[in-house]
Protein backbone atom coordinates (compact mmCIF):
# COMPACT_ATOMS: atom_id res chain seq x y z
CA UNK A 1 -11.85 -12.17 -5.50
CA UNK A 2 -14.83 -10.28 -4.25
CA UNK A 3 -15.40 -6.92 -5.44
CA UNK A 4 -18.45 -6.86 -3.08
CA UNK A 5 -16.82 -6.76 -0.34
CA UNK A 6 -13.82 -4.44 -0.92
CA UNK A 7 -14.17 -1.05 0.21
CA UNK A 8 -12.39 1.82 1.09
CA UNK A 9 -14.09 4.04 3.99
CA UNK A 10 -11.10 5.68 4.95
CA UNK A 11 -9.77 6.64 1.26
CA UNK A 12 -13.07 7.54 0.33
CA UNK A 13 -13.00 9.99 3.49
CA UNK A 14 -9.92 11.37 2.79
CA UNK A 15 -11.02 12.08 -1.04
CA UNK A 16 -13.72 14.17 0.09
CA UNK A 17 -11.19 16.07 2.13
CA UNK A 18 -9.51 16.57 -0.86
CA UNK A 19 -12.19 17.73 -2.81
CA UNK A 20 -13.51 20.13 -0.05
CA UNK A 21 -9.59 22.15 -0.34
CA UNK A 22 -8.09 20.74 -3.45
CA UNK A 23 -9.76 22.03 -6.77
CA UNK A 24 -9.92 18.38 -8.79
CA UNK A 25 -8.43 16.57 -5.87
CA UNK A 26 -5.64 15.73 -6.77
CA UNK A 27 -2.24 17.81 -8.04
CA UNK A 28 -2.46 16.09 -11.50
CA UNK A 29 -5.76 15.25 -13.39
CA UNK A 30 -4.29 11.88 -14.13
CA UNK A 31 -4.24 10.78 -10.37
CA UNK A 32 -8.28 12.33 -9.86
CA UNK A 33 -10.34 9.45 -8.43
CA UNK A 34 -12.46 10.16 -11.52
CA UNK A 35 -9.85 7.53 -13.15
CA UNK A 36 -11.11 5.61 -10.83
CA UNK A 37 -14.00 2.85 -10.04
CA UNK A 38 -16.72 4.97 -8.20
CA UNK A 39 -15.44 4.46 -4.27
CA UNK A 40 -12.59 2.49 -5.12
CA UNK A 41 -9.70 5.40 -5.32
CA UNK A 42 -7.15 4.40 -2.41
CA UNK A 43 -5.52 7.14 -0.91
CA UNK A 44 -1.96 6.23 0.04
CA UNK A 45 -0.24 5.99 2.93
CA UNK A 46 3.35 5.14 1.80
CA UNK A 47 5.15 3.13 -0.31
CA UNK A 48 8.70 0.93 -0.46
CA UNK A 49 9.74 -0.57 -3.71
CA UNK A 50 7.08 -1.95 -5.78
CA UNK A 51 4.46 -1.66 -3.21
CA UNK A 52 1.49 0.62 -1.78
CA UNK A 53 -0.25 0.78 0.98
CA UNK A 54 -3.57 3.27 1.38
CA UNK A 55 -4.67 4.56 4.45
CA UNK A 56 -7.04 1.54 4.83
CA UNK A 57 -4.28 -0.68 5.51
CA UNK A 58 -4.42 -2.66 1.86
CA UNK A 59 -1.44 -3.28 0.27
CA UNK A 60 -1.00 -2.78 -3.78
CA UNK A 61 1.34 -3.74 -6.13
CA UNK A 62 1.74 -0.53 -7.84
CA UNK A 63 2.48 -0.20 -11.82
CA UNK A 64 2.58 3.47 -13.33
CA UNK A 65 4.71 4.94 -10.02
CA UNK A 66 4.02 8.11 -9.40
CA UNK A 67 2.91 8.51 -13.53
CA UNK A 68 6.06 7.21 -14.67
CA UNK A 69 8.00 8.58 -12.37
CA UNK A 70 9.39 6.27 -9.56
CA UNK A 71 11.18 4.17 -12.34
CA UNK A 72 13.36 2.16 -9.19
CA UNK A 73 10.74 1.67 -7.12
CA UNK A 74 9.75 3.76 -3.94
CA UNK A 75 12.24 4.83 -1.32
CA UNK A 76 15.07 3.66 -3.14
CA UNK A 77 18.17 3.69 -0.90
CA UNK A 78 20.85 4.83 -3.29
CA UNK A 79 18.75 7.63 -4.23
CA UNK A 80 17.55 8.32 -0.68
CA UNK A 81 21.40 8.48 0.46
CA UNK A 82 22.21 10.96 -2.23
CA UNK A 83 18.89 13.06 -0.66
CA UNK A 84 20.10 12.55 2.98
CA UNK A 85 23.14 13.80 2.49
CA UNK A 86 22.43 17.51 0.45
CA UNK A 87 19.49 18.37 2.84
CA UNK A 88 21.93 18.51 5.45
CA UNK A 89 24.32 20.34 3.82
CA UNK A 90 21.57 22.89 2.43
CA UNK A 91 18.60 22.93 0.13
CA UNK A 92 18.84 26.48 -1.79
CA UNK A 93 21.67 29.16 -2.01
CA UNK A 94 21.38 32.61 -3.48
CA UNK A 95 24.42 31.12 -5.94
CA UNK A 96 24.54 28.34 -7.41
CA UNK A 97 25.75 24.92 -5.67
CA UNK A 98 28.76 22.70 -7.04
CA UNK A 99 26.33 20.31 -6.95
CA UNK A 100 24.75 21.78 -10.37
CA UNK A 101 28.00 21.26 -12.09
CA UNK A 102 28.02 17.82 -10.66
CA UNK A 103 24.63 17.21 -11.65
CA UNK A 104 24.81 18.89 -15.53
CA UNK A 105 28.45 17.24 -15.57
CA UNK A 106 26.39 13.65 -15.00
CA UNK A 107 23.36 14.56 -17.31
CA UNK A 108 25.61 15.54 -20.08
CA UNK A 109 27.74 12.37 -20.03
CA UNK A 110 24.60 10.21 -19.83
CA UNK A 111 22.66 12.15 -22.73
CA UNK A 112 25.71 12.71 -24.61
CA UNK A 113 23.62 14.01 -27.85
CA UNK A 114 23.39 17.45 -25.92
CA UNK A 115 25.67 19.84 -25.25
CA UNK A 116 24.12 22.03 -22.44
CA UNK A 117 21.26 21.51 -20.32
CA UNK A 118 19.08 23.37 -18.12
CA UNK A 119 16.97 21.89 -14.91
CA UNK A 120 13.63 22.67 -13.34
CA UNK A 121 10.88 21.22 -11.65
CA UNK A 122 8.24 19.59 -14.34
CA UNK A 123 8.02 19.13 -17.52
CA UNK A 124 5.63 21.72 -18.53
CA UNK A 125 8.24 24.12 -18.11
CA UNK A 126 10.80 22.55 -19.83
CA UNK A 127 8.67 22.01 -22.91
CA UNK A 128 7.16 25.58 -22.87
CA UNK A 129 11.04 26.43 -22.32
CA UNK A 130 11.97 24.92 -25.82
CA UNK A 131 8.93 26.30 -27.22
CA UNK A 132 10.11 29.63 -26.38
CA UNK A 133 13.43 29.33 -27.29
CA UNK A 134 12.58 27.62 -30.97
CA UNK A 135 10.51 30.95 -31.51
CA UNK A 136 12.97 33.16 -30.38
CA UNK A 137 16.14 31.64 -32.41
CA UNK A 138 13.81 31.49 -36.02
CA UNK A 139 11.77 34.72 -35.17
CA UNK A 140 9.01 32.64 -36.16
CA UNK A 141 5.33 32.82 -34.41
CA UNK A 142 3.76 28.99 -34.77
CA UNK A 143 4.59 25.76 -33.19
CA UNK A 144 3.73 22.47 -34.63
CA UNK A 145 2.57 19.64 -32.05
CA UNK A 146 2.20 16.22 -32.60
CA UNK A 147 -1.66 15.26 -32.32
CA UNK A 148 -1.28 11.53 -31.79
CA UNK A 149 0.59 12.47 -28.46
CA UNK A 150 -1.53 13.16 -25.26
CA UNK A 151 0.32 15.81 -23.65
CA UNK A 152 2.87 18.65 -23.54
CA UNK A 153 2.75 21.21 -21.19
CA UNK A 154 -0.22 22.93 -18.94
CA UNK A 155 0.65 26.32 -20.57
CA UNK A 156 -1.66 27.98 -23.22
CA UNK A 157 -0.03 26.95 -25.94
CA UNK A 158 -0.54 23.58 -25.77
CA UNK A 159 -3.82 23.46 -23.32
CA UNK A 160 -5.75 25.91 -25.98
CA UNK A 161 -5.80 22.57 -28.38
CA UNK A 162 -7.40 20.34 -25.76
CA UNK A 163 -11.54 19.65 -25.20
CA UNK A 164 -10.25 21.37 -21.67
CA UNK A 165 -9.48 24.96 -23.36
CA UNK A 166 -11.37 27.41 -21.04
CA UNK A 167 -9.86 30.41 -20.32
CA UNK A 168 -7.31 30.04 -23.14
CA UNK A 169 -8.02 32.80 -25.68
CA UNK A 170 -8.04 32.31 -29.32
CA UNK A 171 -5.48 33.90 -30.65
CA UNK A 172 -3.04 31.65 -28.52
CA UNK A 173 -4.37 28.44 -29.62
CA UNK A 174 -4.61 29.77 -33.31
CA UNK A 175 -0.77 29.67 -33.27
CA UNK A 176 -0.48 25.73 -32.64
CA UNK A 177 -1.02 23.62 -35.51
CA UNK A 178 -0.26 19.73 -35.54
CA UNK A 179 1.08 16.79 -37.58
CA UNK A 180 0.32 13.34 -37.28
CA UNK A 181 3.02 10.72 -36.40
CA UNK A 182 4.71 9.07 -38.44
CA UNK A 183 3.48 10.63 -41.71
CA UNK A 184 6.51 12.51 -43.03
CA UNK A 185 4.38 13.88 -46.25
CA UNK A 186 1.55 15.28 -43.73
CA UNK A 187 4.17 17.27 -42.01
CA UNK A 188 5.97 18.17 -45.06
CA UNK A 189 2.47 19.79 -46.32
CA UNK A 190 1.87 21.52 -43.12
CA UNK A 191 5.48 23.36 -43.50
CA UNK A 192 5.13 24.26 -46.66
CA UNK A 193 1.76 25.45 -45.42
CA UNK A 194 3.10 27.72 -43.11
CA UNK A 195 6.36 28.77 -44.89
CA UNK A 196 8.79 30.50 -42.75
CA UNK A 197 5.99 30.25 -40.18
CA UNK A 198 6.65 27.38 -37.79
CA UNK A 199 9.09 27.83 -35.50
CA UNK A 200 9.69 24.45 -34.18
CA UNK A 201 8.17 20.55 -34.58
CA UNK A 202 7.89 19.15 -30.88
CA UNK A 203 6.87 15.74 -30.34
CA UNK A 204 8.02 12.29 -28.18
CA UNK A 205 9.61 10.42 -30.61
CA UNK A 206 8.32 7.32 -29.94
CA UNK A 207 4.28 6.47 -28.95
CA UNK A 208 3.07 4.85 -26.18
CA UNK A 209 2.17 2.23 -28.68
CA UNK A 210 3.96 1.92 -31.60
CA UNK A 211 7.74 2.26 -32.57
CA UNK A 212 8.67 4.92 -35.04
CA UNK A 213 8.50 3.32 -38.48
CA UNK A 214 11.72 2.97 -40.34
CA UNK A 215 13.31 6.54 -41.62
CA UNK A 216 10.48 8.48 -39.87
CA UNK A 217 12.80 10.28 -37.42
CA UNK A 218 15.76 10.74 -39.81
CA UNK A 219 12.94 12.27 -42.66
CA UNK A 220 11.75 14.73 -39.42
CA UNK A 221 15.47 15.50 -38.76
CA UNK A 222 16.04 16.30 -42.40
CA UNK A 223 12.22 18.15 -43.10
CA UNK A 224 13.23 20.61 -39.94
CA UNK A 225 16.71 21.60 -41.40
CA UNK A 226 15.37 22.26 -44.58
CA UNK A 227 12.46 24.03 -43.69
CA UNK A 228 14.61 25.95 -40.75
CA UNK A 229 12.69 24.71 -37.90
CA UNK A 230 13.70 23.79 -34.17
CA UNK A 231 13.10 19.76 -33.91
CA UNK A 232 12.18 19.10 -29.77
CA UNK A 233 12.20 15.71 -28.63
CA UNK A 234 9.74 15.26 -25.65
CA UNK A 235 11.75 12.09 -23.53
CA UNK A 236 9.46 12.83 -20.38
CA UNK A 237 8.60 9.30 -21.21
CA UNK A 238 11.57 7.47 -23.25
CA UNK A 239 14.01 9.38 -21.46
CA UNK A 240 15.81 6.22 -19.83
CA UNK A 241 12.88 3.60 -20.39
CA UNK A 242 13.90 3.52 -24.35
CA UNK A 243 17.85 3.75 -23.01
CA UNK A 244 20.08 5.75 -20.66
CA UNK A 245 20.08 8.32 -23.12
CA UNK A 246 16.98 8.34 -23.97
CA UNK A 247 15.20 7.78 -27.12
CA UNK A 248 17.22 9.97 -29.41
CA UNK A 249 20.42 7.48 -28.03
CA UNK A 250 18.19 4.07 -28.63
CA UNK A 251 17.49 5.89 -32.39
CA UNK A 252 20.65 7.84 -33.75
CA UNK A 253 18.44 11.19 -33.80
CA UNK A 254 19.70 14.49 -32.59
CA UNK A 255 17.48 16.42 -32.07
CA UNK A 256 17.90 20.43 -31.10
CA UNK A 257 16.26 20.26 -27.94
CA UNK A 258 15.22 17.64 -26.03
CA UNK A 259 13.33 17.64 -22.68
CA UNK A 260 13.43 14.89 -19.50
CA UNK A 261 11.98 14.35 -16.73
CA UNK A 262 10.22 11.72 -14.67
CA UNK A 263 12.20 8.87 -14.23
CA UNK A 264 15.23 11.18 -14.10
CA UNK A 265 14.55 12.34 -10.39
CA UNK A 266 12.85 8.66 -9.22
CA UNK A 267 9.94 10.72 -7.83
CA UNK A 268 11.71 14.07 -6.90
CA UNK A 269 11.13 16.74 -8.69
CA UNK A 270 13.73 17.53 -11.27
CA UNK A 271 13.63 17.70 -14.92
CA UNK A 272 15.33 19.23 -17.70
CA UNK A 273 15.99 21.25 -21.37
CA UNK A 274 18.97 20.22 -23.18
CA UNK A 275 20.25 20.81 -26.58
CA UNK A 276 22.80 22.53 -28.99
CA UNK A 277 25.00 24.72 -27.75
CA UNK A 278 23.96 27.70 -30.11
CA UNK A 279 20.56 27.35 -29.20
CA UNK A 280 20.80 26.81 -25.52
CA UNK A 281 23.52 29.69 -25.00
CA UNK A 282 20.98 32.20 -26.39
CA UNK A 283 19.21 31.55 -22.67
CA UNK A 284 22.26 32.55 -21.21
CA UNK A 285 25.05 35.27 -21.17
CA UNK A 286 27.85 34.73 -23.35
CA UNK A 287 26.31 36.81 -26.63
CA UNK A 288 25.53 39.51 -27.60
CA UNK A 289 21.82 38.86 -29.19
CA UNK A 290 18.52 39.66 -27.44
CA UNK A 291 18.01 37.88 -24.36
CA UNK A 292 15.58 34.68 -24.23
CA UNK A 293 14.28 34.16 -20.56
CA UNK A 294 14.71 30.64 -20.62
CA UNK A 295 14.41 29.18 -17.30
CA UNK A 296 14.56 30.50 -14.16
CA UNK A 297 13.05 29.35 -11.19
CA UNK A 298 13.68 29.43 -7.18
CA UNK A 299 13.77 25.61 -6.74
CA UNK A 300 15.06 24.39 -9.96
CA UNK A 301 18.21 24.09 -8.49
CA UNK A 302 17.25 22.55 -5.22
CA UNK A 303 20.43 20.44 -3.72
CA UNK A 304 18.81 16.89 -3.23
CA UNK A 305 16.58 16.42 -5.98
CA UNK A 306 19.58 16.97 -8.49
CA UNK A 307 21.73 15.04 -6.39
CA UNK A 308 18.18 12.41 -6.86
CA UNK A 309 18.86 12.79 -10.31
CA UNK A 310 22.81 12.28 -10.30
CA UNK A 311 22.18 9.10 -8.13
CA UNK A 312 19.29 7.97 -10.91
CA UNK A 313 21.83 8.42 -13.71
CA UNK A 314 24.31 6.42 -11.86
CA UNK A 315 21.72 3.58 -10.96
CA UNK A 316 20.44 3.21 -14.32
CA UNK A 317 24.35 2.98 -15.89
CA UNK A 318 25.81 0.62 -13.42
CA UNK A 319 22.91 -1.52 -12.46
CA UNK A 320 21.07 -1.60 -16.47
CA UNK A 321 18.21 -0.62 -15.00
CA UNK A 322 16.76 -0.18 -18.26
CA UNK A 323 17.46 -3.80 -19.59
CA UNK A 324 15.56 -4.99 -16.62
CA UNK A 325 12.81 -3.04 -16.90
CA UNK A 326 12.20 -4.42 -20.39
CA UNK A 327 12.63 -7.95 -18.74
CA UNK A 328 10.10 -7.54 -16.29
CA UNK A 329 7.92 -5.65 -18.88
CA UNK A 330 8.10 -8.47 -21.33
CA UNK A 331 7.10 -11.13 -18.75
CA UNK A 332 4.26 -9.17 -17.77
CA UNK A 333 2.83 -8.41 -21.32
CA UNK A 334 3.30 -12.37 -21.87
CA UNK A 335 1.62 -12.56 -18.73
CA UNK A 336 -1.13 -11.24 -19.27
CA UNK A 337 -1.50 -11.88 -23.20
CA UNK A 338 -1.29 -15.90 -22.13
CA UNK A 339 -4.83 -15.15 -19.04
CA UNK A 340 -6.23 -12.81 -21.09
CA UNK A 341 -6.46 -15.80 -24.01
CA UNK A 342 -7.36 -18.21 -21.75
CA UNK A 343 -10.30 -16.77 -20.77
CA UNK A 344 -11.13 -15.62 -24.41
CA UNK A 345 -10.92 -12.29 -24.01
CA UNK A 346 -7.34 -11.91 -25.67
CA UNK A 347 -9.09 -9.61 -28.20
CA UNK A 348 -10.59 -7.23 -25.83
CA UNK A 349 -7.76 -6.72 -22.99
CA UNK A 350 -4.92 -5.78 -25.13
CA UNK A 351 -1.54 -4.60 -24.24
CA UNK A 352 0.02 -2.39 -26.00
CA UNK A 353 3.61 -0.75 -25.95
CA UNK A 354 7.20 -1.08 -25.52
CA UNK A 355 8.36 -3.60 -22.80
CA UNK A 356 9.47 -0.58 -20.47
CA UNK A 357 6.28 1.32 -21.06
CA UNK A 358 3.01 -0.70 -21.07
CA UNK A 359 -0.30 -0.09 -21.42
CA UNK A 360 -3.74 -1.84 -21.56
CA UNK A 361 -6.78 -1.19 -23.57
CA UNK A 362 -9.88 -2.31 -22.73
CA UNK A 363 -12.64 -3.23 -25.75
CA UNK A 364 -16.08 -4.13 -25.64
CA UNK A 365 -17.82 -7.04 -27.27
CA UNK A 366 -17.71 -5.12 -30.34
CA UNK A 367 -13.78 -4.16 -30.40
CA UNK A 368 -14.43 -0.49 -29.58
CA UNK A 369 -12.82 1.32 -26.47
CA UNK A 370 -14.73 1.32 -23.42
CA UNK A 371 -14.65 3.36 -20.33
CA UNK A 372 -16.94 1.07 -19.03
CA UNK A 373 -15.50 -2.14 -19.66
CA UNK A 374 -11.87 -0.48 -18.32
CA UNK A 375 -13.81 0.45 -14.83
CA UNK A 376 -14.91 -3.37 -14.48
CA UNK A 377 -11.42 -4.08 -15.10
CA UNK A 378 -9.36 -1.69 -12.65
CA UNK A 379 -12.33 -2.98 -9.87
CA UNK A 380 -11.14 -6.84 -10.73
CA UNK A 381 -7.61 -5.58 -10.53
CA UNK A 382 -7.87 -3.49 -7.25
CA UNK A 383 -9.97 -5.83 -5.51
CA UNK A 384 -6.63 -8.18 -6.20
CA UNK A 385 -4.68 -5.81 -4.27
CA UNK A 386 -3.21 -4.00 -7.99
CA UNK A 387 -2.82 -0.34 -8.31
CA UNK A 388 -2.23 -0.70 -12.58
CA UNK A 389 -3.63 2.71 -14.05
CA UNK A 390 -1.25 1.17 -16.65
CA UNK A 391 1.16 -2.05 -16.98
CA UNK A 392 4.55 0.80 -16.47
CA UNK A 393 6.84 -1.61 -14.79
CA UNK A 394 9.30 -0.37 -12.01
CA UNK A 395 12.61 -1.84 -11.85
CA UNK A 396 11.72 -2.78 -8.20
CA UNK A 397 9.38 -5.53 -9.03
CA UNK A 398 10.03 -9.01 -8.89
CA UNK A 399 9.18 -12.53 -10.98
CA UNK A 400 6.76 -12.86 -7.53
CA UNK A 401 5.36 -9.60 -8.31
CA UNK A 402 4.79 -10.52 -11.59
CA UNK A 403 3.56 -13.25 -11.11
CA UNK A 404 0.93 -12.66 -8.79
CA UNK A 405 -0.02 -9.29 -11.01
CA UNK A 406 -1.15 -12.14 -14.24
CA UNK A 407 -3.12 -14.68 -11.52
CA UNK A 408 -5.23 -11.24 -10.51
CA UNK A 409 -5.49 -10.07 -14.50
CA UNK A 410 -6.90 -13.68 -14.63
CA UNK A 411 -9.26 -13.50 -12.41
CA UNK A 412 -10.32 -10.66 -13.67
CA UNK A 413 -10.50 -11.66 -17.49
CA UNK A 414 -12.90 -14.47 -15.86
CA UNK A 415 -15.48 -11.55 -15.10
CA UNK A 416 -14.75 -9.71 -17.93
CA UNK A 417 -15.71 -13.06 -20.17
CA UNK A 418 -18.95 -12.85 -18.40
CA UNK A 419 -19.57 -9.25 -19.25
CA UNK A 420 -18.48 -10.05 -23.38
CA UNK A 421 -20.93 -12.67 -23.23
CA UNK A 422 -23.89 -10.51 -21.99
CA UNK A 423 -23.13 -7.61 -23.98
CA UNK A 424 -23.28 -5.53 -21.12
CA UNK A 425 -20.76 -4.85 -18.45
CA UNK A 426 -23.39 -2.63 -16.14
CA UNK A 427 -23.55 -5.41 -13.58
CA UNK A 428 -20.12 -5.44 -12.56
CA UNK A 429 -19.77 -1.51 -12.42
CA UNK A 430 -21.00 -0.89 -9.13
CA UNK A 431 -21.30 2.84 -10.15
CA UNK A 432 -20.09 5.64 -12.60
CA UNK A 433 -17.94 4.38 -14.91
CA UNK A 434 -14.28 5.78 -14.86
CA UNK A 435 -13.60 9.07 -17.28
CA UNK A 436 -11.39 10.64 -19.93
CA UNK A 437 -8.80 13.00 -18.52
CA UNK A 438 -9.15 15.59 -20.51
CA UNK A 439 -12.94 16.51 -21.59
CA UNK A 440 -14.98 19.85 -21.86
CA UNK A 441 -17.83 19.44 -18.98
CA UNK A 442 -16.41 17.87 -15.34
């Protein structure tokens, strides 16, 4: 592997394209070729299963599709049937198509812990959705975030509480307090705090890292009804990775609401609200309270990306999609654990995570986390022909796959030895080191 001799003229063209039209370059801040090795950010072409390709020809195994999203792989056919076959029958009606009774019918029976559920087109809205809806049930002004968990919505009242704030004012973000995970007395302190305050707790209930320890989700379940708060599960990410029905099914934890997304359309854009009947109805017709405008949006209804997420649903039931991606996850993490150790390095290229939903973190020679040591890393890795932002599996991978992924991530761990051992990764950086998504100054 020669990082000296991989480059990318043509993606590095068509980034500066970007740039020159697209504020960021890129739709999401995650996929900005700041997250990136300077000059190594492939622009891509296409994909098909578990593979790439950029518009320099390389092909990538890909982990992390489309940020969680392409959970089967790219261009999957059952999906792509179910697509073929709506758009010709009709994309958008100015009633509603009997494909969204097909398509809640399908979510319902899959997530059978809800009771109704409303779709849209990210997750952002969904969230901000619940949020609304918590404060309109209790009549109560503050929401209560999670602050060990990255991300909930691009709207103000989650934004305002990031280092990337401008332009939120402070009377928004003064409204949004947090709780740390998996301290039930923390939380318990911050409601009694704010007594008759909070409107709702909204959080993923489980990390990118850790399980929930034992009781923590039942004690949340049982803090919110006593303290009359909305309890919103956030399975953009455990929605069908932790099981079909997410992780409230894998857990035995209703919560109120509950928001999906990503995997659920296989890269289409779909996602969803669901929750209690009592709750979800006051977004609707049939009472005779004031009206909560809930969701309501041109495309959230869109024929082939909820017959996408029918197909998904279908997939992930009859095939066990999620068993297998915990297969392939735990091969991986082995994987890698076994190079990384070999090369002595098994305390500085970590992964962390459930099977279904891995991640890496990358130390420096004193344990700490290093932006700079994680751009030496994804140039090893790219260089190896391996798009891995993260170690996110995709049921479209195979042991070959695999297997080729942990002989790169050794090669890799070789160079990264070399940088532990000088103290000093510089060398092997080629450039800027790769940054933090969300920070005050670009």
């Amino acid at each position: 592997m020669d990082t000296e001799e991989f480059r990318l003229p043509r993606s590095r063209e068509a980034n500066e394209r970007l740039h020159a039209m697209i504020p960021g370059g890129a739709h999401t801040y995650a996929k900005g070729d700041d997250q990136y090795p300077e000059g190594l950010a492939p622009v891509i072409s296409h994909g098909h299963g578990a593979h790439v390709w950029d518009v320099d020809g390389n092909r990538y195994i890909e982990y992390g599709s489309g940020l969680r999203s392409v959970s089967l792989g790219h261009a999957h056919p059952r999906v792509l049937e179910a697509v073929r076959r709506e758009i010709e029958r009709g994309s958008n009606f100015v009633r509603p198509s009997i494909v969204e009774v097909e398509a809640a019918e399908r979510f319902l029976a899959t997530v059978p812990t809800a009771e109704m559920v409303k779709f849209t087109k990210n997750g952002s809205d969904a969230t901000t959705a619940a949020v609304r809806l918590a404060r309109a049930v209790t009549g109560r002004p503050r929401v209560a975030i999670c602050a060990d968990h990255p991300f909930f919505s691009t709207d103000d009242w989650f934004i305002g509480t990031t280092p990337m704030s401008a332009g939120i004012p402070a009377a928004t973000t003064e409204l949004t307090v947090s709780f740390p995970y998996g301290d039930l007395p923390a939380t318990e302190e911050l409601l009694t705090r704010y007594q008759d305050e909070i409107a709702c707790l909204i959080l993923e209930p489980a990390t990118t890292h850790t399980e929930p320890p034992p009781g923590y989700l039942e004690g949340l379940r049982e803090l919110a009804d006593r303290h009359g708060c909305v309890l919103i599960f956030d399975e953009m990410i455990t929605g069908f990775r932790w099981s079909e029905a997410g992780a409230q099914g894998l857990y035995g934890v209703v919560p109120d609401l509950s928001t999906f997304g990503k995997a659920l359309g296989n890269g289409f854009a779909v996602s969803a609200l669901a929750g209690r009947r009592d709750l979800m109805e006051r977004g609707g017709l049939r009472h005779s309270r004031d009206r909560v405008f809930l969701l309501s949006t041109t495309h959230g209804a869109e024929t082939h990306a909820l017959a996408a997420a029918t197909a998904v649903q279908t997939t992930y039931a009859e095939e066990g999609i999620t068993a297998q991606l915990h297969a392939l996850g735990e091969r991986l993490a082995a994987g890698v654990r076994e190079a990384a150790a070999g090369h002595g390095v098994g305390d500085h290229i970590v992964v962390r995570g459930r099977a279904s939903n891995l991640v890496f973190a990358t130390l420096d020679e004193n344990g700490q986390p290093s932006q700079q040591y994680r751009t030496l890393f994804l140039r090893q890795l790219l260089a190896g022909g391996v798009l891995a932002p993260s170690f996110v599996v995709s049921s479209a991978l195979d042991d070959a796959d695999i297997d080729r992924t942990v002989d790169v991530v050794a090669q890799a761990c070789a160079v990264y030895r070399k940088a532990v051992d000088a103290a000093d990764p510089t060398p092997w950086l080629a450039g800027r080191p790769v940054k933090p998504v969300f920070r005050r100054l670009a």
